[in-house]
Protein backbone atom coordinates (compact mmCIF):
# COMPACT_ATOMS: atom_id res chain seq x y z
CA UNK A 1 0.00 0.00 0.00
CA UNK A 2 2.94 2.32 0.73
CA UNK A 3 4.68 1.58 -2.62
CA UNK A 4 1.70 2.29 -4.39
CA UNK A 5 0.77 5.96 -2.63
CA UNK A 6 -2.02 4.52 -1.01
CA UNK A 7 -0.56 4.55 2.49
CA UNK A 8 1.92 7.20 3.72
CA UNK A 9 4.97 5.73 5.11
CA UNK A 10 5.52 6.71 8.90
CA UNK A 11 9.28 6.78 8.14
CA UNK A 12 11.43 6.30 5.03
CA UNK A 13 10.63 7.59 1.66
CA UNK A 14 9.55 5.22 -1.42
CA UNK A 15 10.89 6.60 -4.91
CA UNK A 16 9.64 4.87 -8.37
CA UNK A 17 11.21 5.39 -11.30
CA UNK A 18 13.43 8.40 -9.35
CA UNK A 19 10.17 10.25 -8.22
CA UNK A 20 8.73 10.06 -4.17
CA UNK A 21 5.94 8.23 -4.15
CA UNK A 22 4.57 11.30 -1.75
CA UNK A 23 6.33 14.70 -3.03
CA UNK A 24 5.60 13.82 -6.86
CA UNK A 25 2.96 11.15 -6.79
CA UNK A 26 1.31 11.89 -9.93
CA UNK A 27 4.50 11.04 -11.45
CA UNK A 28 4.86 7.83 -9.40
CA UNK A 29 1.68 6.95 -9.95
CA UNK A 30 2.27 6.86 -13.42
CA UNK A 31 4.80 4.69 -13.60
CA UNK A 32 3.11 1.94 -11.78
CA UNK A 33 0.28 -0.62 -12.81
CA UNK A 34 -1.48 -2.28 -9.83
CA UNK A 35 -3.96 -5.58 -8.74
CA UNK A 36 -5.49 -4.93 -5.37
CA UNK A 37 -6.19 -8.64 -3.71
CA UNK A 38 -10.23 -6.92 -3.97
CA UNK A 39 -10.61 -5.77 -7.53
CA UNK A 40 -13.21 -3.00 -7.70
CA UNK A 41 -15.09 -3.47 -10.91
CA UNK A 42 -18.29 -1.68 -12.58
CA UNK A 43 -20.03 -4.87 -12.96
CA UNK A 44 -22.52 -3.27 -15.59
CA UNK A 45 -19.60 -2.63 -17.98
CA UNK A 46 -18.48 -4.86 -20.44
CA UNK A 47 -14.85 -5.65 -20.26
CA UNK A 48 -14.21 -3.62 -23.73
CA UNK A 49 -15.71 -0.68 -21.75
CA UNK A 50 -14.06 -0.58 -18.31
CA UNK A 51 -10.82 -1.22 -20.31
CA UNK A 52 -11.26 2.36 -22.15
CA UNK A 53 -12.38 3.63 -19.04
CA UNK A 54 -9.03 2.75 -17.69
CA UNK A 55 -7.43 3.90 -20.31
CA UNK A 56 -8.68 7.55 -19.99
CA UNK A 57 -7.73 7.31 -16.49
CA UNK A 58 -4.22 6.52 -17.04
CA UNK A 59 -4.40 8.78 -19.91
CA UNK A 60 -3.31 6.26 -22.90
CA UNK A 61 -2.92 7.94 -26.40
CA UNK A 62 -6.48 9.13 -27.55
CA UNK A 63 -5.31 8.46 -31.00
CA UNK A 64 -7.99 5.38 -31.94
CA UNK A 65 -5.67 2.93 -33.83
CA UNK A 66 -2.76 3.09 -31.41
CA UNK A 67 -5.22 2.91 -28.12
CA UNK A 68 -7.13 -0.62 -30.29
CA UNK A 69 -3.36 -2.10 -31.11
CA UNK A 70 -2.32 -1.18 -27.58
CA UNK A 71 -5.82 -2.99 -25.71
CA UNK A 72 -5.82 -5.75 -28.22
CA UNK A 73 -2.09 -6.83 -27.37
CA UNK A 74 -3.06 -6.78 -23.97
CA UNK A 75 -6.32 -9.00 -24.24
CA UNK A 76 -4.19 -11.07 -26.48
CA UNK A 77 -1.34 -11.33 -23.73
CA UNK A 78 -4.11 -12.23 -20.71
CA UNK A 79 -6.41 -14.34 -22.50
CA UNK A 80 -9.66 -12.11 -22.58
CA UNK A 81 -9.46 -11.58 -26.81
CA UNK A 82 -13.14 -13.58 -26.91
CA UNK A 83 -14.93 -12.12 -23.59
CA UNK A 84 -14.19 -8.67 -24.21
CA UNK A 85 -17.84 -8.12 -25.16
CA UNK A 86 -19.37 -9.57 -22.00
CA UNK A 87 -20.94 -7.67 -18.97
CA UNK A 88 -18.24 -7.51 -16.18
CA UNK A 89 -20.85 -8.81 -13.40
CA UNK A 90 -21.40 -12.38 -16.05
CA UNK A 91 -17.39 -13.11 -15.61
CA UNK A 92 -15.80 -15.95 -13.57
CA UNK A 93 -13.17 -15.08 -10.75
CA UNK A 94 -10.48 -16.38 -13.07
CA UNK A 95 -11.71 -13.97 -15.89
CA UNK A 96 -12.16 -11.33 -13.63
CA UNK A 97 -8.64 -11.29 -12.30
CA UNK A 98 -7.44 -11.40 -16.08
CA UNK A 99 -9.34 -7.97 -16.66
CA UNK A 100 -7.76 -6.30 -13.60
CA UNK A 101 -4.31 -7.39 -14.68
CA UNK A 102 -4.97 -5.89 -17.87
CA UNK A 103 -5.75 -2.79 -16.22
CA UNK A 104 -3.04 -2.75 -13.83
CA UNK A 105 -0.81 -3.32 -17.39
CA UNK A 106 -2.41 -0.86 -19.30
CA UNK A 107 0.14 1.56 -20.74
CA UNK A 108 2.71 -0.60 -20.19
CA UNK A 109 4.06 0.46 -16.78
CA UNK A 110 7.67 -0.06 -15.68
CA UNK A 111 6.59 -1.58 -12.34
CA UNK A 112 3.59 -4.29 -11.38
CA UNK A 113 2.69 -4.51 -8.09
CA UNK A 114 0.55 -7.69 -7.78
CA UNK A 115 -1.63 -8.58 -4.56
CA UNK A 116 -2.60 -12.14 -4.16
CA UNK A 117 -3.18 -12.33 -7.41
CA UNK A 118 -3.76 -16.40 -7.24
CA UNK A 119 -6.38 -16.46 -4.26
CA UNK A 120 -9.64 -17.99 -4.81
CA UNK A 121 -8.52 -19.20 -8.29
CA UNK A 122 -8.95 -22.66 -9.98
CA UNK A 123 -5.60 -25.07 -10.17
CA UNK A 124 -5.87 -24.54 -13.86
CA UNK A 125 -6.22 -20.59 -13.66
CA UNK A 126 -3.34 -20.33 -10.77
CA UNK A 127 -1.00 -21.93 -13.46
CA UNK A 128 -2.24 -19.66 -15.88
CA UNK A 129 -1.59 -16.28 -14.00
CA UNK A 130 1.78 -17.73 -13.08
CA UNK A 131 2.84 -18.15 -16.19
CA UNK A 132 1.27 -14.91 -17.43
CA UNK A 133 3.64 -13.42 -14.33
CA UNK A 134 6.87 -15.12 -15.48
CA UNK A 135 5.99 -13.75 -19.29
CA UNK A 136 5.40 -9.88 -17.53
CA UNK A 137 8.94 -10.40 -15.59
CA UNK A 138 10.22 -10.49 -18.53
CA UNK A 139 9.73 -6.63 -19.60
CA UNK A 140 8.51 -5.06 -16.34
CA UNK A 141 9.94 -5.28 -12.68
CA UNK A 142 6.82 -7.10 -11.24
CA UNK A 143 6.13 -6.94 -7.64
CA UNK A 144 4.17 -9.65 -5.98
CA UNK A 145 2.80 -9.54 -2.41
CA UNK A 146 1.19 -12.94 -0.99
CA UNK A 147 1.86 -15.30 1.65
CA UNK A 148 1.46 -18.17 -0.19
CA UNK A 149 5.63 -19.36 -0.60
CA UNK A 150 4.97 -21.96 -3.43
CA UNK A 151 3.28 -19.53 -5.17
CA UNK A 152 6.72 -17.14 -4.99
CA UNK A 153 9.27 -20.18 -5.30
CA UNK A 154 7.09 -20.68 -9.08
CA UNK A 155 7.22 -17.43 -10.24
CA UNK A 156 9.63 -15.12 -8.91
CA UNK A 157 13.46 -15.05 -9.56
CA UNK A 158 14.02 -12.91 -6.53
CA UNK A 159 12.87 -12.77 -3.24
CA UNK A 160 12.66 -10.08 -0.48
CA UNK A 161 10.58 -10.40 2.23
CA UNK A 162 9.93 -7.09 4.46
CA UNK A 163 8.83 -7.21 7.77
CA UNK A 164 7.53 -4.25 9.35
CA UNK A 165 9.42 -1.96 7.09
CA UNK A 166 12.52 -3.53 7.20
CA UNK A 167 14.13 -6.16 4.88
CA UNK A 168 14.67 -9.12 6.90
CA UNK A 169 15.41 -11.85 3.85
CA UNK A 170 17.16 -10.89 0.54
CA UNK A 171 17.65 -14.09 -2.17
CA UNK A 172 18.41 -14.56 -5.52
């Protein structure tokens, strides 16, 4: 919560991409995509809608063939290409957590911060999102927060666990 600006930090200062998180959050902000464990969705939108929604929010190009290209490599990438049309509150979990990680990836953010983003999935759909994790690793530094251990020995290449503030484990 502190990395993302939602929380202010009591002590220490939280920089993202060289701007503080509190003195030039906008800035921060912007270069950081986000899955709360709790997605809040408009469940009366389709999934093509809230998408565009999001993508005024995080200002993405207006321009109409570079905004399609940019949200069709993205429902491509997460598996939502053939649902995009559906009414948000008709989804599954597991399709559900696809279209917030598409909004937390929309215009392609430099850091992913990813909250539970397993729980309450199906075997098949955990295996999915870790994958889909492993692929994002690839071009963006992807932060996930859980307390499930198998699910960060699958996925993530490092590990650093904090503890009150302070780093208390550090491996590669």
């Amino acid at each position: 919560n502190i990395l993302t600006g939602y929380l202010s930090a009591t002590s220490g200062r939280v920089e993202i991409d060289g701007h503080d998180i509190l003195a030039d959050a906008h800035a921060a902000q912007a270069n950081i995509g986000y899955l709360p464990e709790l997605v809040a969705f408009y469940p009366e939108m389709r999934v093509e809608e809230y998408l565009q929604f999001c993508c005024d929010l995080k200002k993405v190009t207006k321009d109409k063939k570079e905004r399609a290209a940019h949200l069709d490599a993205i429902c491509e990438r997460v598996g939502l290409s053939h649902v995009r049309g559906r009414m948000i509150r008709n989804l599954s979990k597991g399709y559900k957590q696809r279209v917030g990680i598409a909004q937390a990836i929309i215009g392609n953010p430099p850091v992913i911060i990813f909250d539970e983003p397993t729980v309450g999935l199906d075997p098949k759909q955990i295996i999915e999102i870790r994958n889909l994790l492993r692929i994002l690793g690839k071009k963006h530094t992807v932060i996930l927060s859980t307390h499930i251990l198998p699910e960060v020995q699958s996925v993530c290449e490092r590990i650093i666990i904090i503890d009150k503030g302070k780093i208390i484990a550090n491996e590669q």
